[in-house]
C-alpha atoms as a PDB file:
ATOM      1  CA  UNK A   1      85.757  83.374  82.577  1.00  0.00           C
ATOM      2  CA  UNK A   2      83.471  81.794  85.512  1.00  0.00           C
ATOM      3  CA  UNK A   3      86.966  83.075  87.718  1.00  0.00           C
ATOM      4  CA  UNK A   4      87.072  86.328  86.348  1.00  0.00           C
ATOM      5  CA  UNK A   5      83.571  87.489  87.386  1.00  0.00           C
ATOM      6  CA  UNK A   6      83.412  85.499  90.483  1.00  0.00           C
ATOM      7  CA  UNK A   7      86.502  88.043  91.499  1.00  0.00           C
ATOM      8  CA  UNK A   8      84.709  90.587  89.560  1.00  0.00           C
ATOM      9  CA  UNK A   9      82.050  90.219  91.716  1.00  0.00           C
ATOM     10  CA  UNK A  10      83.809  90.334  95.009  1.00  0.00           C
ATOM     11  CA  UNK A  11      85.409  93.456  93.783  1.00  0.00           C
ATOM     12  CA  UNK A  12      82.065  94.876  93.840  1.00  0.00           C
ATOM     13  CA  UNK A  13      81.275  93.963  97.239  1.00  0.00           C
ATOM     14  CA  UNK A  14      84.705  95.222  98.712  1.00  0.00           C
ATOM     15  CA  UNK A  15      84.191  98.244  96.822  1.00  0.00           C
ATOM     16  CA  UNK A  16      80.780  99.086  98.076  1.00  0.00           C
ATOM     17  CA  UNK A  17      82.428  98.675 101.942  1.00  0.00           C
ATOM     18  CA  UNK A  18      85.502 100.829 100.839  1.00  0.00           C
ATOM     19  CA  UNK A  19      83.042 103.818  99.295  1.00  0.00           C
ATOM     20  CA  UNK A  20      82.077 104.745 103.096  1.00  0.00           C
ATOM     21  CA  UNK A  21      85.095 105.667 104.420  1.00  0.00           C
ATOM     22  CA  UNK A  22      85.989 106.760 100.741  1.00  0.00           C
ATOM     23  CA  UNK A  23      83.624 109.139 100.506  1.00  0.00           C
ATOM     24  CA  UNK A  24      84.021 110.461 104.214  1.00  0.00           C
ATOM     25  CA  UNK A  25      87.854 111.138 103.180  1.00  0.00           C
ATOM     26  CA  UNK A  26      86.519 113.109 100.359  1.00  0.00           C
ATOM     27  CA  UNK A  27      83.690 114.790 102.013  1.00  0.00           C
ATOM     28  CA  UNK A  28      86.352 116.339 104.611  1.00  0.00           C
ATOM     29  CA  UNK A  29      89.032 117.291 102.267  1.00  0.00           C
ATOM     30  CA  UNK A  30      86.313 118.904  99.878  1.00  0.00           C
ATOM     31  CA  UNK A  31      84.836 120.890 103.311  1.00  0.00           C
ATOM     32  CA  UNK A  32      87.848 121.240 104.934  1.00  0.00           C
ATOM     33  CA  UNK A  33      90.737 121.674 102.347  1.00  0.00           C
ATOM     34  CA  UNK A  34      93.023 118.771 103.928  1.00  0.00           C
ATOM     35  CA  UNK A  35      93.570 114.943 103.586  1.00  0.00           C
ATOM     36  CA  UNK A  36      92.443 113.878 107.176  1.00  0.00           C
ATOM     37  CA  UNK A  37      94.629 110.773 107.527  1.00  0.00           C
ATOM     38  CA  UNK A  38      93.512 110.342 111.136  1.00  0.00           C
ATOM     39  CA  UNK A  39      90.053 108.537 109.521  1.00  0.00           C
ATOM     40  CA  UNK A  40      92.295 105.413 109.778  1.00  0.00           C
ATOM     41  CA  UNK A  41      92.376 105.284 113.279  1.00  0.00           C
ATOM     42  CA  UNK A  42      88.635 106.061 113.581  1.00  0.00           C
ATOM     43  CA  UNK A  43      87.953 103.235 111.580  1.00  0.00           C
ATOM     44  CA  UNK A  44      89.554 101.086 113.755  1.00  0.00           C
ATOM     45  CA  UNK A  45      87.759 102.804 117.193  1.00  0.00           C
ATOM     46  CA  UNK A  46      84.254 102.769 115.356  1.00  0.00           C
ATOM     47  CA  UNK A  47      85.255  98.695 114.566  1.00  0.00           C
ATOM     48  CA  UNK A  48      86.475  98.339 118.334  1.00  0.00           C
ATOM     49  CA  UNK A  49      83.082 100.246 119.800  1.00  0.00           C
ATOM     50  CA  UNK A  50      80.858  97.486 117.518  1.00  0.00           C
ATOM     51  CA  UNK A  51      82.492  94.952 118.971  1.00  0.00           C
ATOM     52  CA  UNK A  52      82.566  95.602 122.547  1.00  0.00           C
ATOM     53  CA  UNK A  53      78.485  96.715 122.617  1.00  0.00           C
ATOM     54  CA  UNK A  54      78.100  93.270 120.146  1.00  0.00           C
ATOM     55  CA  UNK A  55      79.516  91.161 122.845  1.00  0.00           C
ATOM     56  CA  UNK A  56      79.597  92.844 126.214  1.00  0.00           C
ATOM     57  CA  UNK A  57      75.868  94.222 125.517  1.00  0.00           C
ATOM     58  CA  UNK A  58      74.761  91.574 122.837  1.00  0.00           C
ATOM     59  CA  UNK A  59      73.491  94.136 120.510  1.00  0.00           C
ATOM     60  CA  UNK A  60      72.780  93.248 116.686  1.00  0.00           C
ATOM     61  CA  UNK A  61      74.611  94.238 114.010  1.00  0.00           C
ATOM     62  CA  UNK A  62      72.554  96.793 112.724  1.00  0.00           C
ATOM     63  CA  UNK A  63      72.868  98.794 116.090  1.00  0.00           C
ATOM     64  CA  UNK A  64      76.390  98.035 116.399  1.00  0.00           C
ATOM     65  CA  UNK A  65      76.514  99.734 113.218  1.00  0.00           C
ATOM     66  CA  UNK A  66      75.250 102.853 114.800  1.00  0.00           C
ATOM     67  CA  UNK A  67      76.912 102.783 117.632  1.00  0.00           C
ATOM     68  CA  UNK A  68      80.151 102.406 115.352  1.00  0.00           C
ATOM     69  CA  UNK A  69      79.135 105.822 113.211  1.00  0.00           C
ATOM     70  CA  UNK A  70      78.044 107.432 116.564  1.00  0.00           C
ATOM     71  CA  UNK A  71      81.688 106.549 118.593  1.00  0.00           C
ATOM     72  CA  UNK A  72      83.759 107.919 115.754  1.00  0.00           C
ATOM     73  CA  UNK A  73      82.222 110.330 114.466  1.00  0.00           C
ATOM     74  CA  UNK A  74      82.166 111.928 117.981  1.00  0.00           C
ATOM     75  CA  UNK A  75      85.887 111.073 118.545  1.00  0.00           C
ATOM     76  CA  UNK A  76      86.407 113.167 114.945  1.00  0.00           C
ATOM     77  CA  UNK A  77      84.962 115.999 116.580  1.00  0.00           C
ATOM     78  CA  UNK A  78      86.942 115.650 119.723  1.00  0.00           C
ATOM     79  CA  UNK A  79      90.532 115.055 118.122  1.00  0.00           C
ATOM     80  CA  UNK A  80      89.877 117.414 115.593  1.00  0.00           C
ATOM     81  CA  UNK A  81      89.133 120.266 118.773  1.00  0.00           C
ATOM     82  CA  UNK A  82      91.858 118.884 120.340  1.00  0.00           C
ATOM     83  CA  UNK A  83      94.900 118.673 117.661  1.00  0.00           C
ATOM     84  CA  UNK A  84      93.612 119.780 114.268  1.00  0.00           C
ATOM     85  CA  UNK A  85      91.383 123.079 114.428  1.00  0.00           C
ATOM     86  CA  UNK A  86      94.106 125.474 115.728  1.00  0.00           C
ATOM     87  CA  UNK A  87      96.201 124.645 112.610  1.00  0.00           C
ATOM     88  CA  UNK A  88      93.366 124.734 110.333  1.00  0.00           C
ATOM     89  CA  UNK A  89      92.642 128.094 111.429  1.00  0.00           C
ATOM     90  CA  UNK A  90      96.299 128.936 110.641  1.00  0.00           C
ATOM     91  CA  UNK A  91      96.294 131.635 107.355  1.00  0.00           C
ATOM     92  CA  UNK A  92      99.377 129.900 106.064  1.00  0.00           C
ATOM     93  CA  UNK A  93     100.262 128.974 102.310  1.00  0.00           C
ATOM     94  CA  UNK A  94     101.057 125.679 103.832  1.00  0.00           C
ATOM     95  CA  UNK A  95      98.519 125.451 106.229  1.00  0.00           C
ATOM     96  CA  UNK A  96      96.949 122.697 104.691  1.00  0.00           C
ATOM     97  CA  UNK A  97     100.215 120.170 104.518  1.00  0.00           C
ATOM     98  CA  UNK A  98     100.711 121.282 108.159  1.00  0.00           C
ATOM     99  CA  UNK A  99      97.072 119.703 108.798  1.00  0.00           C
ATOM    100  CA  UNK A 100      97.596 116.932 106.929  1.00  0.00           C
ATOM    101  CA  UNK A 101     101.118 115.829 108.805  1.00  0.00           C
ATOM    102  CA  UNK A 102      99.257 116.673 112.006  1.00  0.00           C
ATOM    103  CA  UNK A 103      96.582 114.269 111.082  1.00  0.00           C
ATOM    104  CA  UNK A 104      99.527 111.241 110.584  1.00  0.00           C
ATOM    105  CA  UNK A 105     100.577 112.251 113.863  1.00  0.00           C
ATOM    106  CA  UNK A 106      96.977 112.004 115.512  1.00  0.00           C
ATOM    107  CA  UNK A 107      96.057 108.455 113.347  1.00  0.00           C
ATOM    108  CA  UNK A 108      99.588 107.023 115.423  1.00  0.00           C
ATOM    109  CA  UNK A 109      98.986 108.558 118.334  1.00  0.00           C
ATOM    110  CA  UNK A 110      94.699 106.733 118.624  1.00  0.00           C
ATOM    111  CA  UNK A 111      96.010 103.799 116.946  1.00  0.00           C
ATOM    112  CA  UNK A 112      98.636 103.952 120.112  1.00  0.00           C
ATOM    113  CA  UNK A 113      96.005 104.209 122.470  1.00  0.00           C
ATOM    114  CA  UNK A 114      93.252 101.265 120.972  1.00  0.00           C
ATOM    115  CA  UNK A 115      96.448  99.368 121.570  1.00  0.00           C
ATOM    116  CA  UNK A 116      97.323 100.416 124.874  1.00  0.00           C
ATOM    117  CA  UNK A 117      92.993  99.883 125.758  1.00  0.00           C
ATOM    118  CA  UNK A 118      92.527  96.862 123.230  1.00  0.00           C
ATOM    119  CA  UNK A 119      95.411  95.656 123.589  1.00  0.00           C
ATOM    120  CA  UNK A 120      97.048  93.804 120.494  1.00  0.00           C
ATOM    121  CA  UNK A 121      95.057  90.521 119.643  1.00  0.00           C
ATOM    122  CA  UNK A 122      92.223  89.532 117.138  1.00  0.00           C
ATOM    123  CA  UNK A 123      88.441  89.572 118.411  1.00  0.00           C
ATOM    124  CA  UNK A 124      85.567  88.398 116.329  1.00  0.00           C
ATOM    125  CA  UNK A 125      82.332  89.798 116.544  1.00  0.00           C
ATOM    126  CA  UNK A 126      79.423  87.209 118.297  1.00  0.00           C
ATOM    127  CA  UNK A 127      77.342  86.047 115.110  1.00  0.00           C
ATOM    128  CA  UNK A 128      75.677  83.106 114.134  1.00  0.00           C
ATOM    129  CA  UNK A 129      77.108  80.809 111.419  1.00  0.00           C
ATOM    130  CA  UNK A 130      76.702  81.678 108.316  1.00  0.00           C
ATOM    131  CA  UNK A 131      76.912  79.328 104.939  1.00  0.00           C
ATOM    132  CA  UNK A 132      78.030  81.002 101.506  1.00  0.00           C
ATOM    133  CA  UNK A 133      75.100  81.887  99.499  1.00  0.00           C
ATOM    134  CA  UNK A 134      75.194  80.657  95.589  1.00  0.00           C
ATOM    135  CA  UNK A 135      73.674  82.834  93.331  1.00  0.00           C
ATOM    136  CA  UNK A 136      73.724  82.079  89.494  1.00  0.00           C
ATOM    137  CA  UNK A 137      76.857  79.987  90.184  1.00  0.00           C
ATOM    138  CA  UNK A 138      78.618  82.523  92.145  1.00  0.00           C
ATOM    139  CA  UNK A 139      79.181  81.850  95.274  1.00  0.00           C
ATOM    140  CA  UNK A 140      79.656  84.629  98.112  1.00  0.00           C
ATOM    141  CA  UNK A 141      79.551  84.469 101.788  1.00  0.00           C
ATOM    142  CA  UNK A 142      76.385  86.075 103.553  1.00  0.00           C
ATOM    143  CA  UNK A 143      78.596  87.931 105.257  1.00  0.00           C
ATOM    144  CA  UNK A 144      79.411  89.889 102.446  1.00  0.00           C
ATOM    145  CA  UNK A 145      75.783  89.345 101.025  1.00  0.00           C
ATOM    146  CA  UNK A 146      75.047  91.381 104.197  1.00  0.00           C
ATOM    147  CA  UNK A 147      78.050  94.179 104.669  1.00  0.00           C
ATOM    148  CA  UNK A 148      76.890  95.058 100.241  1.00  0.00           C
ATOM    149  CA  UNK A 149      73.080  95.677 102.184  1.00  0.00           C
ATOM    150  CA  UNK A 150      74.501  97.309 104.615  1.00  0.00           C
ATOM    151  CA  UNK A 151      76.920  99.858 102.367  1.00  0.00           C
ATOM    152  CA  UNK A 152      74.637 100.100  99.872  1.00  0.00           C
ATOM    153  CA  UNK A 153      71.401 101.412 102.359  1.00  0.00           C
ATOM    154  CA  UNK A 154      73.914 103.916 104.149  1.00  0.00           C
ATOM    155  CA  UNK A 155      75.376 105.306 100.943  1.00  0.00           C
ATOM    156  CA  UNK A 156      71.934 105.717  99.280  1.00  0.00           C
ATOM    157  CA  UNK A 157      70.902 107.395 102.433  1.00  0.00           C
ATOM    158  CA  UNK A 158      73.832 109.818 102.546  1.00  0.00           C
ATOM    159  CA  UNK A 159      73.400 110.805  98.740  1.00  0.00           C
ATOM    160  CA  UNK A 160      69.386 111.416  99.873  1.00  0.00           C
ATOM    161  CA  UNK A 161      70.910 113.395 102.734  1.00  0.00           C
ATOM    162  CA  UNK A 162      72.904 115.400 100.397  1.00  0.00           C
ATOM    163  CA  UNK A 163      70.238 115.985  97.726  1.00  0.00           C
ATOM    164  CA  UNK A 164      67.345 116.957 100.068  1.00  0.00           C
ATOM    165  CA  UNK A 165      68.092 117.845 103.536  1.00  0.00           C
ATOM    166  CA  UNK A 166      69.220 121.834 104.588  1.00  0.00           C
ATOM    167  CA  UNK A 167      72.344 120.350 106.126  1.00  0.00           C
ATOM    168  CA  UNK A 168      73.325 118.159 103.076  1.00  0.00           C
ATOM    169  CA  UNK A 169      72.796 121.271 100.686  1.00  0.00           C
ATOM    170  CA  UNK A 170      74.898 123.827 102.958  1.00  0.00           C
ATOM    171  CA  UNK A 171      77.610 120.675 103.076  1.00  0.00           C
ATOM    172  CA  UNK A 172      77.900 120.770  99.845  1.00  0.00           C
ATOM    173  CA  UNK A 173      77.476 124.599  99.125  1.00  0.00           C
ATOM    174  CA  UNK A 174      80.645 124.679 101.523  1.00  0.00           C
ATOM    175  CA  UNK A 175      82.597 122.983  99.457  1.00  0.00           C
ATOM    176  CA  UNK A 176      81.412 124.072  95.996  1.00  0.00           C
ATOM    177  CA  UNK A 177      82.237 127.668  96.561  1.00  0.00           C
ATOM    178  CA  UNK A 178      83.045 128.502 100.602  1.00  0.00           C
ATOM    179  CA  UNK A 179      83.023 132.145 100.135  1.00  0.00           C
ATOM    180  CA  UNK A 180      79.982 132.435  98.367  1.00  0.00           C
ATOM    181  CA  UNK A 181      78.295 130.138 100.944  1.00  0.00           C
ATOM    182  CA  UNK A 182      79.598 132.499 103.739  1.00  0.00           C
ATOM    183  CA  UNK A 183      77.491 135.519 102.092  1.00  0.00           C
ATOM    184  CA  UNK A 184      74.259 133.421 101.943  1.00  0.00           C
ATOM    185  CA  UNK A 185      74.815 133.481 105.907  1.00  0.00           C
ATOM    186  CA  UNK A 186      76.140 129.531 106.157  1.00  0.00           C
ATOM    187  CA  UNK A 187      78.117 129.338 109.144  1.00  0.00           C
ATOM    188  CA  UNK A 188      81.595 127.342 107.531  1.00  0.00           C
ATOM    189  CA  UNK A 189      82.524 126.465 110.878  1.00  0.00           C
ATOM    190  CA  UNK A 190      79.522 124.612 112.329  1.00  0.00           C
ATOM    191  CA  UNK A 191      79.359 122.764 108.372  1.00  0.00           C
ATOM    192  CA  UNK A 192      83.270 122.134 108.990  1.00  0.00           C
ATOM    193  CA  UNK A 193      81.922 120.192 112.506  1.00  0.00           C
ATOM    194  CA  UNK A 194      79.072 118.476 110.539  1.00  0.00           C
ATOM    195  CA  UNK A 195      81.607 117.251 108.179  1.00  0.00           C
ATOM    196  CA  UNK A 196      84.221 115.927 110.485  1.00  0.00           C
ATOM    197  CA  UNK A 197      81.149 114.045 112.058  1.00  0.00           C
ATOM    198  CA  UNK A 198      79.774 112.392 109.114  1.00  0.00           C
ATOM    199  CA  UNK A 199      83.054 111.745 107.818  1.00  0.00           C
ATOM    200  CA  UNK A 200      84.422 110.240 110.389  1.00  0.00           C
ATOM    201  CA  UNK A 201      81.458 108.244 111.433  1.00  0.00           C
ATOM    202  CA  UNK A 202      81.772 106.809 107.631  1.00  0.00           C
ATOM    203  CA  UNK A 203      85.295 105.413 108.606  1.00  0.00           C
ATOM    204  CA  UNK A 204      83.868 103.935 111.478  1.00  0.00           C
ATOM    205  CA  UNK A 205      81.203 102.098 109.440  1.00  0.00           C
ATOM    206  CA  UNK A 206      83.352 101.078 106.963  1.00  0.00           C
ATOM    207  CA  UNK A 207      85.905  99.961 109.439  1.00  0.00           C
ATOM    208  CA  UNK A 208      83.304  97.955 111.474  1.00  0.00           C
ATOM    209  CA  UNK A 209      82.162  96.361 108.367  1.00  0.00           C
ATOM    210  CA  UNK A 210      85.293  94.999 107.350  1.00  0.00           C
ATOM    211  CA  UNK A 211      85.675  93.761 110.902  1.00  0.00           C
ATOM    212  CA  UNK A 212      82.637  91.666 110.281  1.00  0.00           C
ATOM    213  CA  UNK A 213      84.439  89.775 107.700  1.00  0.00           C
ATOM    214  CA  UNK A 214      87.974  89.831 109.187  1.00  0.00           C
ATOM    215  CA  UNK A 215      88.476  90.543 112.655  1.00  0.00           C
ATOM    216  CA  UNK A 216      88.918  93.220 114.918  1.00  0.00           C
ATOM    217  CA  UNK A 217      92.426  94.555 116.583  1.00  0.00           C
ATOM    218  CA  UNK A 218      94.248  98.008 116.466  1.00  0.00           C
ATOM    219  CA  UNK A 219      94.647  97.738 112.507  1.00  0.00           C
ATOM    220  CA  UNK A 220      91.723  97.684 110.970  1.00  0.00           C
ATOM    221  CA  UNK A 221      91.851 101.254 109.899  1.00  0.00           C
ATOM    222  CA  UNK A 222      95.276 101.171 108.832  1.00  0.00           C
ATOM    223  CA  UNK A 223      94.766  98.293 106.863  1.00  0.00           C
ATOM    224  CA  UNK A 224      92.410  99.875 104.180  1.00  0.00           C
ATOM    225  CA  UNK A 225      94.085 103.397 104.371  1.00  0.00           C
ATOM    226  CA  UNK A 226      96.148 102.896 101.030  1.00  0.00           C
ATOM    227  CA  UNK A 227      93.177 101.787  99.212  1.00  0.00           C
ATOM    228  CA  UNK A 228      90.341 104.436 100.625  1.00  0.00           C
ATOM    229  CA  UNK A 229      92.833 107.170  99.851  1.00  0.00           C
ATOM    230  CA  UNK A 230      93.605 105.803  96.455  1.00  0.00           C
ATOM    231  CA  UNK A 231      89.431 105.416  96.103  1.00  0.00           C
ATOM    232  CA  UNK A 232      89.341 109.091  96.786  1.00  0.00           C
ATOM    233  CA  UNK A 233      92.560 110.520  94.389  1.00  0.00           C
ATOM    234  CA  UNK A 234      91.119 108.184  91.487  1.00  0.00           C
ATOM    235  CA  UNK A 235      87.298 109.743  91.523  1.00  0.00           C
ATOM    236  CA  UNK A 236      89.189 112.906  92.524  1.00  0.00           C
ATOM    237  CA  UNK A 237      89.251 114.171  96.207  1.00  0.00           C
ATOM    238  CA  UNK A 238      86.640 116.861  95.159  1.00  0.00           C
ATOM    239  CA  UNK A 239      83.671 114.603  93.979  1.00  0.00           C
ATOM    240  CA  UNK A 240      81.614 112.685  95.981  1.00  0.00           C
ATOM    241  CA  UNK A 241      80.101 110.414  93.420  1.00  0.00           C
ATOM    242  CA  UNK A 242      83.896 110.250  92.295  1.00  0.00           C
ATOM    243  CA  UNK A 243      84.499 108.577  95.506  1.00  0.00           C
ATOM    244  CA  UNK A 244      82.291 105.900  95.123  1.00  0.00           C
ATOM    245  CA  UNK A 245      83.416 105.298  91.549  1.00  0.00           C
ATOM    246  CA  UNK A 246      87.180 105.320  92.644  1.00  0.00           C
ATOM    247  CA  UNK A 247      85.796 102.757  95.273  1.00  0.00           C
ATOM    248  CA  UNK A 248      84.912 100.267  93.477  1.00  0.00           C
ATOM    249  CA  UNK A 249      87.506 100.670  90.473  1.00  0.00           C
ATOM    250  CA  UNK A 250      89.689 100.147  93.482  1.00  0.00           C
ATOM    251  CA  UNK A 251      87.992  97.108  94.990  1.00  0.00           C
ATOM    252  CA  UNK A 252      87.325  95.383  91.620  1.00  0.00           C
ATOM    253  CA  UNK A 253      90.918  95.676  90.585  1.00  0.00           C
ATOM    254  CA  UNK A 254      92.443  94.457  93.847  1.00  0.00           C
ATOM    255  CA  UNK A 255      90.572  91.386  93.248  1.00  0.00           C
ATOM    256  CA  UNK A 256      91.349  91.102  89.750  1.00  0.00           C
ATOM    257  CA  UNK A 257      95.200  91.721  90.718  1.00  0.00           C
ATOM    258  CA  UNK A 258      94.486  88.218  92.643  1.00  0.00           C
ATOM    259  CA  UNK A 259      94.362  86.422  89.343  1.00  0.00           C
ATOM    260  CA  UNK A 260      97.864  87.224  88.395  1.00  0.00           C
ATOM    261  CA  UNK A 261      99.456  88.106  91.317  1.00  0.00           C
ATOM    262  CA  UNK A 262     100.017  86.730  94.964  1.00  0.00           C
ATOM    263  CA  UNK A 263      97.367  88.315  97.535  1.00  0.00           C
ATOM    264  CA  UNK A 264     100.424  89.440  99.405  1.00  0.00           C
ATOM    265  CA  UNK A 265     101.515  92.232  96.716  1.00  0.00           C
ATOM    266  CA  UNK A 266      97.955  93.016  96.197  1.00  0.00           C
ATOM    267  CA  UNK A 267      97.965  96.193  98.122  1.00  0.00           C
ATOM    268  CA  UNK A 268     100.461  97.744  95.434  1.00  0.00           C
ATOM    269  CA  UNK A 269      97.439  98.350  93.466  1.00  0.00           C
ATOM    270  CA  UNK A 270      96.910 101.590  95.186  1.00  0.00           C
ATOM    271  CA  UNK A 271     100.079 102.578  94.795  1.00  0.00           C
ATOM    272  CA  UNK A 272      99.465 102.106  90.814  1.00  0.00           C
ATOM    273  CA  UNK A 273      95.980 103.364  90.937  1.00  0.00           C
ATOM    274  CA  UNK A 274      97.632 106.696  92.512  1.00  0.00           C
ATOM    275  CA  UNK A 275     100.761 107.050  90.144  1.00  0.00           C
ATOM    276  CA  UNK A 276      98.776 106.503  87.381  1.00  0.00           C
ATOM    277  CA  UNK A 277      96.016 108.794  88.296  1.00  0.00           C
ATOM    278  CA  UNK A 278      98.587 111.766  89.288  1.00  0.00           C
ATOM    279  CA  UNK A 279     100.099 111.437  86.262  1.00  0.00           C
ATOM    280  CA  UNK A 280      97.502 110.912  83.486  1.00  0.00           C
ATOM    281  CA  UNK A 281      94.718 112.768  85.734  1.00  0.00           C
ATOM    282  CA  UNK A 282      95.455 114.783  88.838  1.00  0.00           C
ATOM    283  CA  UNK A 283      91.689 115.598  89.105  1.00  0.00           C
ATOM    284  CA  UNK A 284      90.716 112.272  89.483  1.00  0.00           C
ATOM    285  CA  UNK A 285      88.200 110.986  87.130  1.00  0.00           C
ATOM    286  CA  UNK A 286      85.442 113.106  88.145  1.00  0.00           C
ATOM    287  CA  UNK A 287      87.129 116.009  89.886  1.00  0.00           C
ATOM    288  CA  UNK A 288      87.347 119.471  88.746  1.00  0.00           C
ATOM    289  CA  UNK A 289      90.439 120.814  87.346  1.00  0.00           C
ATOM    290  CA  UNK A 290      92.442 124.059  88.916  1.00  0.00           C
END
């Protein structure tokens, strides 16, 4: 039992991580109508831009963390000008699927370049030592102890920014009901640009903070794709509090998985988590049907 919650536990805290660039996937695809597989990639750059002001600079984590929402959330803006906005602007039946293959292209085409830059090795980030913290007889690393701070203050934030802010409510108006939004005089176009920055900026947080634990190299994105789009299809790619549910679902039963199963099959959870979503659910456990 003592095994069970100790992995129950670190499900939690991988969750919490994987609900940022969870619920920026969901955010866009809600705003925008598309999967925007490109937030791989920007998970990686907002990872890569952490690092290089942590060790170059010396800055602390905290505003490396910025720096990492800041750099990818303004290279979301300027990929999505560059290879995205034309086609979503397309009044095509399969406009969206066009987007969506155009955004696979884009995520190989920046994870190309962080390689080309980056090159192809594994950095660490410049922090102190750190001893696991015990805590009721579970033991976690402070690492971890601080990435669950971190994810939980920026998604508590966000869902404040959502709830009481002008921009949050038009956000969300956007993708409640786009037309009706467009007669109460919100501009879909500059919330589309909001979105792609707060989205993407999430996949650069979340992608930074899983470099803290790991390391950082032209993967890091790619790495959690599978599970932060199976996050999003299990709360259902429509609801943002479904994202962070289908997070941590996700993260506690990759854990779990470890019990039974080597670690190196214990991606093919979000392969399950998907099947058996799509075919029990399609609208995800908190998304709305039609």
């Amino acid at each position: 039992m003592h095994n069970f919650l100790q992995h129950f536990l670190n499900g939690i805290i991988s969750g919490s991580v994987l609900a940022l660039p969870a619920l920026g996937l969901t955010l866009m695809f809600s705003v925008l109508g598309f999967a925007n597989f490109a937030f791989a990639a920007h998970a990686t750059l907002g990872a890569v831009a952490g690092y290089l002001v942590n060790v170059t600079l010396g800055w602390p984590v905290p505003a490396c963390l910025l720096v990492a929402v800041l750099a990818a959330g303004a290279a979301g803006i300027v990929s999505d000008a560059v290879a995205l906005r034309g086609l979503r602007r397309m009044r095509r039946i399969d406009a969206a699927m066009m987007v969506a293959i155009a955004s696979i292209a884009l995520n190989m085409a920046l994870e190309s370049a962080v390689r080309f830059f980056f090159g192809n090795d594994h950095h660490s980030f410049d922090l102190p030592l750190m001893r696991d913290v015990t805590i009721a007889d579970f033991q976690v690393s402070q690492q971890q102890a601080i990435n669950l701070g971190y994810a939980v203050a920026m998604l508590l934030l966000l869902f404040g920014f959502f709830g009481f802010t002008r921009a949050g409510k038009a956000m969300r108006a956007v993708a409640d009901n786009p037309d009706l939004a467009r007669l109460k005089g919100i501009s879909a176009e500059k919330v589309a640009l909001a979105v792609t920055f707060v989205g993407m900026g999430l996949a650069g947080a979340g992608g930074m903070l899983l470099a803290l634990e790991t390391s950082v190299d032209p993967l890091v994105g790619s790495r959690i794709l599978l599970m932060v789009f199976a996050a999003s299809v299990v709360g259902g790619l429509t609801s943002i509090p479904g994202a962070v549910a289908g997070a941590l679902l996700i993260g506690v039963a990759q854990e779990l998985s470890l019990l039974v199963i080597s670690p190196t099959y214990s991606s093919a959870v979000g392969f399950i988590a998907i099947a058996f979503t799509l075919t029990l659910r399609p609208q995800g456990l908190f998304g709305r049907k039609g």
